[in-house]
Protein backbone atom coordinates (compact mmCIF):
# COMPACT_ATOMS: atom_id res chain seq x y z
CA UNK A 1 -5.97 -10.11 -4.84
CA UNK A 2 -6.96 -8.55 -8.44
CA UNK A 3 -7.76 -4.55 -8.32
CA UNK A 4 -11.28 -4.13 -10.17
CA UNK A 5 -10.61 -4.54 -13.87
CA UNK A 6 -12.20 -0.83 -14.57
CA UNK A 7 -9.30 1.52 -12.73
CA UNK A 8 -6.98 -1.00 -12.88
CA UNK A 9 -7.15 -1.22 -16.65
CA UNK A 10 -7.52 2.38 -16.89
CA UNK A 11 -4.74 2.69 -14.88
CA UNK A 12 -2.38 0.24 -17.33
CA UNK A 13 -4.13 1.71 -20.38
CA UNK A 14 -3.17 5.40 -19.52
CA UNK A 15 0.23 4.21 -18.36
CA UNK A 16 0.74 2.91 -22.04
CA UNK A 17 0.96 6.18 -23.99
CA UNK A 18 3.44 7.60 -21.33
CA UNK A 19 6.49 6.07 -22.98
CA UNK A 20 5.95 7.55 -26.24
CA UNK A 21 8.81 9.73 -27.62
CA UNK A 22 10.58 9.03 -24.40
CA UNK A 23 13.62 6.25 -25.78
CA UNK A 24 14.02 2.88 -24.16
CA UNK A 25 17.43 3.10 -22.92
CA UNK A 26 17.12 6.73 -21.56
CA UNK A 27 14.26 4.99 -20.19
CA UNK A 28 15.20 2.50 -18.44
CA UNK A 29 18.75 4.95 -17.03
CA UNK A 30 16.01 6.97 -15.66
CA UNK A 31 14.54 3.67 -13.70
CA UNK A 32 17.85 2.51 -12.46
CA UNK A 33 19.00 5.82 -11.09
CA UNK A 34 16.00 6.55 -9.53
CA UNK A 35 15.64 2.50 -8.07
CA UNK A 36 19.42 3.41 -6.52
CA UNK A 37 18.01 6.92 -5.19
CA UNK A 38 15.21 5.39 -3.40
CA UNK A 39 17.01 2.06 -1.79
CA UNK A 40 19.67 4.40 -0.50
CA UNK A 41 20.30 4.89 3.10
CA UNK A 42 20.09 8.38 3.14
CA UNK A 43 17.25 10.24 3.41
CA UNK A 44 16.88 12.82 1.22
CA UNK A 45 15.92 16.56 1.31
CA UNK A 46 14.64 17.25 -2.08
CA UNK A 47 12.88 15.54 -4.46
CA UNK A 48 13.85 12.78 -5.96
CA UNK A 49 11.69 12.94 -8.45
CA UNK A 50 13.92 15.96 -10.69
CA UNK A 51 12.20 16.33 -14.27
CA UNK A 52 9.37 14.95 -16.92
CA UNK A 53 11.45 12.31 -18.03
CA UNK A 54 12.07 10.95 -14.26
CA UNK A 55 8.95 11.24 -13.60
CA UNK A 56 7.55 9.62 -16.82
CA UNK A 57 10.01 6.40 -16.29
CA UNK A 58 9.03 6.04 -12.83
CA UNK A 59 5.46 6.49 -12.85
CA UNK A 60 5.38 3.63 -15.68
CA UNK A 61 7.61 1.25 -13.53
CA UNK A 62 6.12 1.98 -9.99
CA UNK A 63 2.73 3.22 -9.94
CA UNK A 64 1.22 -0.20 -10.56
CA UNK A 65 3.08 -1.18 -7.28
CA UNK A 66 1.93 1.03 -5.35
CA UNK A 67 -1.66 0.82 -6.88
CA UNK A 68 -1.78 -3.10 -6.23
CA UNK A 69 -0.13 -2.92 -2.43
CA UNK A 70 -2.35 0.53 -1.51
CA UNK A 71 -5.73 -1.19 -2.82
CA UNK A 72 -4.54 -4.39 -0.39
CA UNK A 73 -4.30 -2.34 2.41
CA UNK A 74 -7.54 -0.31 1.36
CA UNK A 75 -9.42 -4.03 1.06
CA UNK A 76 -8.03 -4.95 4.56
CA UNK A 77 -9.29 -1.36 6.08
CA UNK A 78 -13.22 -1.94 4.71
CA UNK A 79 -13.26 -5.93 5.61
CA UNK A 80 -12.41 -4.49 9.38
CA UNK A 81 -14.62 -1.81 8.42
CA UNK A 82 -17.58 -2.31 5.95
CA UNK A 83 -19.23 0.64 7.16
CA UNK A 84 -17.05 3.29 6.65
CA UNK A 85 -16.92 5.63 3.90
CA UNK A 86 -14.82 8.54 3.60
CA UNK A 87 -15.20 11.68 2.11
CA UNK A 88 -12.47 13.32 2.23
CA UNK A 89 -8.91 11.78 1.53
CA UNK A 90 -5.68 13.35 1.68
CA UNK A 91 -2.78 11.35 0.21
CA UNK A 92 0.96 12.72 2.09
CA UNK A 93 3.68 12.65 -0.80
CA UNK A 94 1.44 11.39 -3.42
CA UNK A 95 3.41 12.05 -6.29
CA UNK A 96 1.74 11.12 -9.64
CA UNK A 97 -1.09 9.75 -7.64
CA UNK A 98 -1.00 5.95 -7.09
CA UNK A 99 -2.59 5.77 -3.86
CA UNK A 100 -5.42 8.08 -4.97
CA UNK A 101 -5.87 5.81 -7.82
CA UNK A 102 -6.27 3.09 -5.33
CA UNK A 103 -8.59 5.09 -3.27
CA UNK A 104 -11.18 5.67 -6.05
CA UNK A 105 -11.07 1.64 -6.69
CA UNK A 106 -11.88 0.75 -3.03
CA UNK A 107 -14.41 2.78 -2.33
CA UNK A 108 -18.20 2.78 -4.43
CA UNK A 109 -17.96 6.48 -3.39
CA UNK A 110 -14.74 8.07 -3.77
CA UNK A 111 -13.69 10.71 -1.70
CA UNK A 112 -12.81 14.11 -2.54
CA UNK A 113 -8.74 13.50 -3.02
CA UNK A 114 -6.08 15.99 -2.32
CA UNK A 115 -2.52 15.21 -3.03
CA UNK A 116 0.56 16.73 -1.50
CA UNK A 117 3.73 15.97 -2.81
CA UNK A 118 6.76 18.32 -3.21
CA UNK A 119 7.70 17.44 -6.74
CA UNK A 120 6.03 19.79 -9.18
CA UNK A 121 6.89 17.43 -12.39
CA UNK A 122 5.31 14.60 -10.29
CA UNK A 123 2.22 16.15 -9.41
CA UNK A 124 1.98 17.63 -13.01
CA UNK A 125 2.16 14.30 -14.39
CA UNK A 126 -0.46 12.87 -11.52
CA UNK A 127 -3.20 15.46 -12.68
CA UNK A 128 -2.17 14.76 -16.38
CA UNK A 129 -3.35 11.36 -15.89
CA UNK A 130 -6.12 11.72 -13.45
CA UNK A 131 -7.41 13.53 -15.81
CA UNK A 132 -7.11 11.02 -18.79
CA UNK A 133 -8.55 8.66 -16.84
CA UNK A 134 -11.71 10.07 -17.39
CA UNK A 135 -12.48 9.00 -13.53
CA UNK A 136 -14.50 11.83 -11.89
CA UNK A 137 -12.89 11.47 -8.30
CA UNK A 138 -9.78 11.32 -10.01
CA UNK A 139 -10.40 14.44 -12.23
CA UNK A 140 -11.75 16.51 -9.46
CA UNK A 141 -8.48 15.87 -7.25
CA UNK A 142 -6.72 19.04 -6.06
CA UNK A 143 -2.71 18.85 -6.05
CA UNK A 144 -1.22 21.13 -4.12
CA UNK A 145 2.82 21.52 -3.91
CA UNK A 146 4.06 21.00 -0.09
CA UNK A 147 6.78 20.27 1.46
CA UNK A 148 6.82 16.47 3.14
CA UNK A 149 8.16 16.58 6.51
CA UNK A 150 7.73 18.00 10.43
CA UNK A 151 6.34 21.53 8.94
CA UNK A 152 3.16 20.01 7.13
CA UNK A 153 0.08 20.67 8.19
CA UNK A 154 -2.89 18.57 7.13
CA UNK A 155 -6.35 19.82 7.32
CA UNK A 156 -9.09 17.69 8.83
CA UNK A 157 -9.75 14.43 6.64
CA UNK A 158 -11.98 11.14 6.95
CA UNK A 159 -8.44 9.17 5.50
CA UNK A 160 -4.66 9.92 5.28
CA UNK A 161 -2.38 7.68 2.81
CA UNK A 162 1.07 7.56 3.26
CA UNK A 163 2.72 5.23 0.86
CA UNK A 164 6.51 4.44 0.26
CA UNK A 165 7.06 7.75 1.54
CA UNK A 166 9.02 7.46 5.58
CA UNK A 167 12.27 6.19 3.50
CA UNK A 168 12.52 9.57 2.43
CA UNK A 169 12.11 11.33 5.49
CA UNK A 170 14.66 11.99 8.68
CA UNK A 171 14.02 9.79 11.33
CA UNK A 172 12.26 13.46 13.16
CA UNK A 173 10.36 14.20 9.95
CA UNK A 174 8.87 10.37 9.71
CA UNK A 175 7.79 10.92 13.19
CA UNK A 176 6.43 14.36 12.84
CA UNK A 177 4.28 13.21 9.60
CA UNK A 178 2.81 10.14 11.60
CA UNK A 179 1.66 12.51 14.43
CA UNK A 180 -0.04 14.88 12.50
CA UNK A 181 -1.82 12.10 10.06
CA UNK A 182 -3.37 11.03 13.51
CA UNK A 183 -4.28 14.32 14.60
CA UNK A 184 -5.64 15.10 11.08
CA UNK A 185 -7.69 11.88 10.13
CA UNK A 186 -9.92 9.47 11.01
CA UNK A 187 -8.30 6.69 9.00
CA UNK A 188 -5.10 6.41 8.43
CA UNK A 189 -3.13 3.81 5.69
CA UNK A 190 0.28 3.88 6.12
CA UNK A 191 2.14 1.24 2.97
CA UNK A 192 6.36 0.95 2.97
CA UNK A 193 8.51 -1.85 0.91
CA UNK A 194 8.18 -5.15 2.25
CA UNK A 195 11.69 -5.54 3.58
CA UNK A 196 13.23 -5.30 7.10
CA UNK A 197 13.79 -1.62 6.97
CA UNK A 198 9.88 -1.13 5.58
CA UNK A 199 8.79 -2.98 8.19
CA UNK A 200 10.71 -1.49 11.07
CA UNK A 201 9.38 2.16 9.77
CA UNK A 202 5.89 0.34 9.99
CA UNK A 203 6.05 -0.76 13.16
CA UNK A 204 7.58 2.67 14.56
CA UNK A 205 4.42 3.86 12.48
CA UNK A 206 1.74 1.75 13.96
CA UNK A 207 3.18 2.17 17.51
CA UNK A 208 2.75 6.29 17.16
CA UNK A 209 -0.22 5.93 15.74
CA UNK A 210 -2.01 3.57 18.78
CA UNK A 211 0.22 6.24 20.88
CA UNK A 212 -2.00 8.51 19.82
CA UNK A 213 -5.26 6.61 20.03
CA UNK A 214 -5.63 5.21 17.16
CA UNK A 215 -6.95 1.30 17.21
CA UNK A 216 -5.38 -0.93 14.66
CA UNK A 217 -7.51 -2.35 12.15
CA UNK A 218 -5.13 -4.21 9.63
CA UNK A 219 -3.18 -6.37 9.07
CA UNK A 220 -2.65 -7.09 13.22
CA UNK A 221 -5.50 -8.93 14.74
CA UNK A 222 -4.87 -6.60 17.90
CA UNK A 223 -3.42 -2.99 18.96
CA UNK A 224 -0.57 -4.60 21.37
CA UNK A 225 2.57 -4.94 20.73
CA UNK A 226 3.98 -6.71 17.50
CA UNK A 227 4.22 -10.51 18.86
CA UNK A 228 8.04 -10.76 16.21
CA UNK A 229 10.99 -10.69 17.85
CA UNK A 230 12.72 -7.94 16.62
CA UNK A 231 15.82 -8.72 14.16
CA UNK A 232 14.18 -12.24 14.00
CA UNK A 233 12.04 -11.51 11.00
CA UNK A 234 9.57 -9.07 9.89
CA UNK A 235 5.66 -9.09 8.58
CA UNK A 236 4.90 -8.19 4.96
CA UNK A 237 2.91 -9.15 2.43
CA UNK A 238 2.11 -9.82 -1.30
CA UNK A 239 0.53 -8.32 -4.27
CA UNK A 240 0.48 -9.95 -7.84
CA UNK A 241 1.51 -6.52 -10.51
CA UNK A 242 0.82 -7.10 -14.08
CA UNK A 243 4.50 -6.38 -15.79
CA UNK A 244 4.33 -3.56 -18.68
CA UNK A 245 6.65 -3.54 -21.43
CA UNK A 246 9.12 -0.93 -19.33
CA UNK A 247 9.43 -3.59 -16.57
CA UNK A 248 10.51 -6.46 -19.00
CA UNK A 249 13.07 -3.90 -20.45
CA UNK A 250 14.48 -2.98 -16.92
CA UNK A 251 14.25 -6.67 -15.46
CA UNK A 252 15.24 -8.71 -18.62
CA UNK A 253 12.27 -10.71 -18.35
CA UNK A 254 9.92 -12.73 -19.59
CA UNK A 255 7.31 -12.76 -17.01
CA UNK A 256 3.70 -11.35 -17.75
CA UNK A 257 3.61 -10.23 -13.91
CA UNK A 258 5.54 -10.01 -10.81
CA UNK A 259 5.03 -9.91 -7.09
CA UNK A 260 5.03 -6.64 -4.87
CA UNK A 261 6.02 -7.46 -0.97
CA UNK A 262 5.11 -4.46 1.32
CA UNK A 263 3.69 -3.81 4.96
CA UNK A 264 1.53 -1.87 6.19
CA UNK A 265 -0.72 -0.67 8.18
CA UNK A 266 -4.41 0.75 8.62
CA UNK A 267 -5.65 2.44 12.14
CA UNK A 268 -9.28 4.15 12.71
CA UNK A 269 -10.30 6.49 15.61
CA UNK A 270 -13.99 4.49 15.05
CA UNK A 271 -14.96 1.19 16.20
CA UNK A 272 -13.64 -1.40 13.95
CA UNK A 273 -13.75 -5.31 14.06
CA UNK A 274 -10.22 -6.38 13.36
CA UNK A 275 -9.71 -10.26 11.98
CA UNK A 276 -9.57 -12.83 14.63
CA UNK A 277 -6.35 -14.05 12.56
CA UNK A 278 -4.40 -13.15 9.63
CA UNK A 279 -2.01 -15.61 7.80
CA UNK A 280 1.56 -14.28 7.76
CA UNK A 281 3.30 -16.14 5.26
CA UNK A 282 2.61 -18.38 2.08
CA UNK A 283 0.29 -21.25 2.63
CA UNK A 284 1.86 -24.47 2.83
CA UNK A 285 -0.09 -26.98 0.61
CA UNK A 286 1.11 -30.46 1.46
CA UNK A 287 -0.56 -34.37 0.95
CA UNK A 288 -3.74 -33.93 2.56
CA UNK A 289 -3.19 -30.65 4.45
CA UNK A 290 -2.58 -27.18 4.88
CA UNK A 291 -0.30 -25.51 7.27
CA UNK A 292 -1.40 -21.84 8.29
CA UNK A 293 1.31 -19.31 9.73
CA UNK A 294 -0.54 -16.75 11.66
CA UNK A 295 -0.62 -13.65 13.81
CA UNK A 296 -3.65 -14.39 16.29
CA UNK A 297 -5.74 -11.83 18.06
CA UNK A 298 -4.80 -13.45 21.10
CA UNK A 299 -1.44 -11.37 20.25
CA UNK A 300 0.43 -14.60 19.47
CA UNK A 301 2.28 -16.07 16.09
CA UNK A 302 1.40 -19.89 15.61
CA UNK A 303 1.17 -22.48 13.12
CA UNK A 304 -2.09 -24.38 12.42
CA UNK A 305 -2.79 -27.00 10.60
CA UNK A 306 -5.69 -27.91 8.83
CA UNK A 307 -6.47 -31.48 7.15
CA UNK A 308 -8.71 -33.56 5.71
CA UNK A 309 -11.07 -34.43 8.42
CA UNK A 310 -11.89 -30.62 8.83
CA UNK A 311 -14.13 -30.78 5.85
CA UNK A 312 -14.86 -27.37 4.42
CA UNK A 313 -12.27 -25.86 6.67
CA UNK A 314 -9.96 -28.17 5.04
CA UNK A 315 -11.20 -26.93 1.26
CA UNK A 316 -11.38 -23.17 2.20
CA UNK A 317 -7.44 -23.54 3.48
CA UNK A 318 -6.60 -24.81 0.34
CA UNK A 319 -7.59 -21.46 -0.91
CA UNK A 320 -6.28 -19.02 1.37
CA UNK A 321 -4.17 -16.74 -0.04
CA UNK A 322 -1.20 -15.19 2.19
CA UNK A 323 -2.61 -12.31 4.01
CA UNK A 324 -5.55 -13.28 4.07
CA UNK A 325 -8.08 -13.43 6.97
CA UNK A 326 -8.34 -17.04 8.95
CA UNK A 327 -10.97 -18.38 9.62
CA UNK A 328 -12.99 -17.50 6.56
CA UNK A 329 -16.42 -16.67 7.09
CA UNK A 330 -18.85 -19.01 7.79
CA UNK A 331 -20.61 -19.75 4.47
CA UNK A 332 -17.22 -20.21 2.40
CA UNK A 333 -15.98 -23.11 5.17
CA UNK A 334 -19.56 -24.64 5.06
């Protein structure tokens, strides 16, 4: 799933200059401590997020991350809901702004964004570069300095992001922040890391959020209860991130790209028409068929195959893409 090549270049483009004057190796300390900050098991009170240069060497390593794995929620959200259109969007602990960047790709009419985060250098940065960007939604975008956790208050909004934000947060906090995104929005996204931990905070997510009356629309075909075991396994998914310069420093390597693996999930307080299946893992392409993991409306996981003597079924499996929707629409299995 490739973001739009206008604010997703933009995005890499004004990502570019940001190293400039800041050296590699300082660099790329800033990216390690920070990478140790966030996969620790403590949450944190403060911002990790500390100074310029921090906030420089992260943006540049994460923001297309969050960009790519925000926008494939966001595409997930319209497919179970064409119709909807927000106007206003508030993203909680925005930071330099990835989700909002996301938000003005997805939608032909961007909301009006406002982003709360409670690092000053990060939301400096974020309005330094929505405004670069030369995007008006982006450039229009209030940020306001608030504290992230069971104090905020969020005023009324069509959408709520919350991306790779509950790790930070006190079990009470992540819970209070969920709550009030449902009271405050008619939409809300909520995008953590692909790993078992992510997921568990997603899950604890999506139950508050049907809790509070919320319908899922994506990724689960249904609004029961998660059909995986818990401790068995755990649902995320995949999103291909071009690899800057800064990346191929940090990683030593080669790669022009690499893959992001989040979960998430999107839930409406409008009627929505969720998929009647969504593929769960990694197609498996073998001699003459296909073999489909998936998470069924019917609240189930199962495993279908599809082969040659399905036809165009058999051809549009071929190119389903993990996450995706199954079956496709009617015209691309024809």
């Amino acid at each position: 799933m490739n973001a739009s090549a206008p604010i997703a270049e933009t995005l890499r483009g004004t990502l570019a200059g940001l190293l400039d004057g800041l050296p590699p190796t300082r660099a790329a300390q800033a990216v390690e401590r920070l990478i140790a900050s966030y996969r620790g098991t403590t949450p944190t009170d403060a911002p990790v997020l500390r100074d310029r240069s921090d906030v420089v060497a992260y943006a540049a390593y994460r923001m297309p991350a969050t960009f790519e794995a925000v926008r494939s929620a966001l595409a997930a959200l319209r497919a179970a809901a064409p119709d909807f259109s927000p106007a206003t969007h508030t993203d909680v602990g925005g930071g330099t702004g990835a989700a909002s960047w996301a938000v003005a790709d997805a939608f032909g009419a961007p909301p009006a964004t406002t982003v709360l985060d409670w690092a000053e250098p990060a939301l400096a940065l974020g309005r330094e570069l929505a405004l670069a960007s030369k995007v008006p939604s982006l450039g229009a975008a209030d940020w306001r300095r608030a504290r992230i956790g069971s104090a905020l208050r969020i005023e009324s909004t069509d959408l709520v992001t919350v991306s790779y934000v509950l790790k930070e947060l006190t079990p009470a906090d992540r819970s209070a922040l969920v709550a009030e995104a449902a009271r405050a929005a008619q939409a809300v996204v909520v995008v953590e890391p692909g790993t078992p931990d992510g997921y568990e905070r997603i899950i604890a997510a999506r139950d508050a959020l049907v809790g509070a009356g919320l319908t899922v629309a994506a990724p689960c075909p249904h609004s029961g209860a998660c059909p995986i075991e818990p401790g068995s396994d755990w649902c995320h998914f995949s999103a291909r991130v071009s690899r800057s310069s800064l990346h191929r420093q940090i990683k030593q390597g080669s790669l022009a790209y690499e893959d992001e693996k989040f979960s998430y999930v999107a839930a409406v307080r409008f009627p929505v028409a969720p998929v009647a299946a969504r593929v769960t893992r990694k197609p498996q392409i073998r001699k003459g068929m296909v073999l489909l993991d998936l998470c069924a409306e019917t609240g189930g996981l199962g495993r279908e195959t599809v082969t040659k003597r399905h036809g165009g079924l058999y051809r549009a499996a071929r190119d389903t893409a993990w996450g995706d929707a199954w079956p496709p629409p009617a015209e691309d299995a024809g």
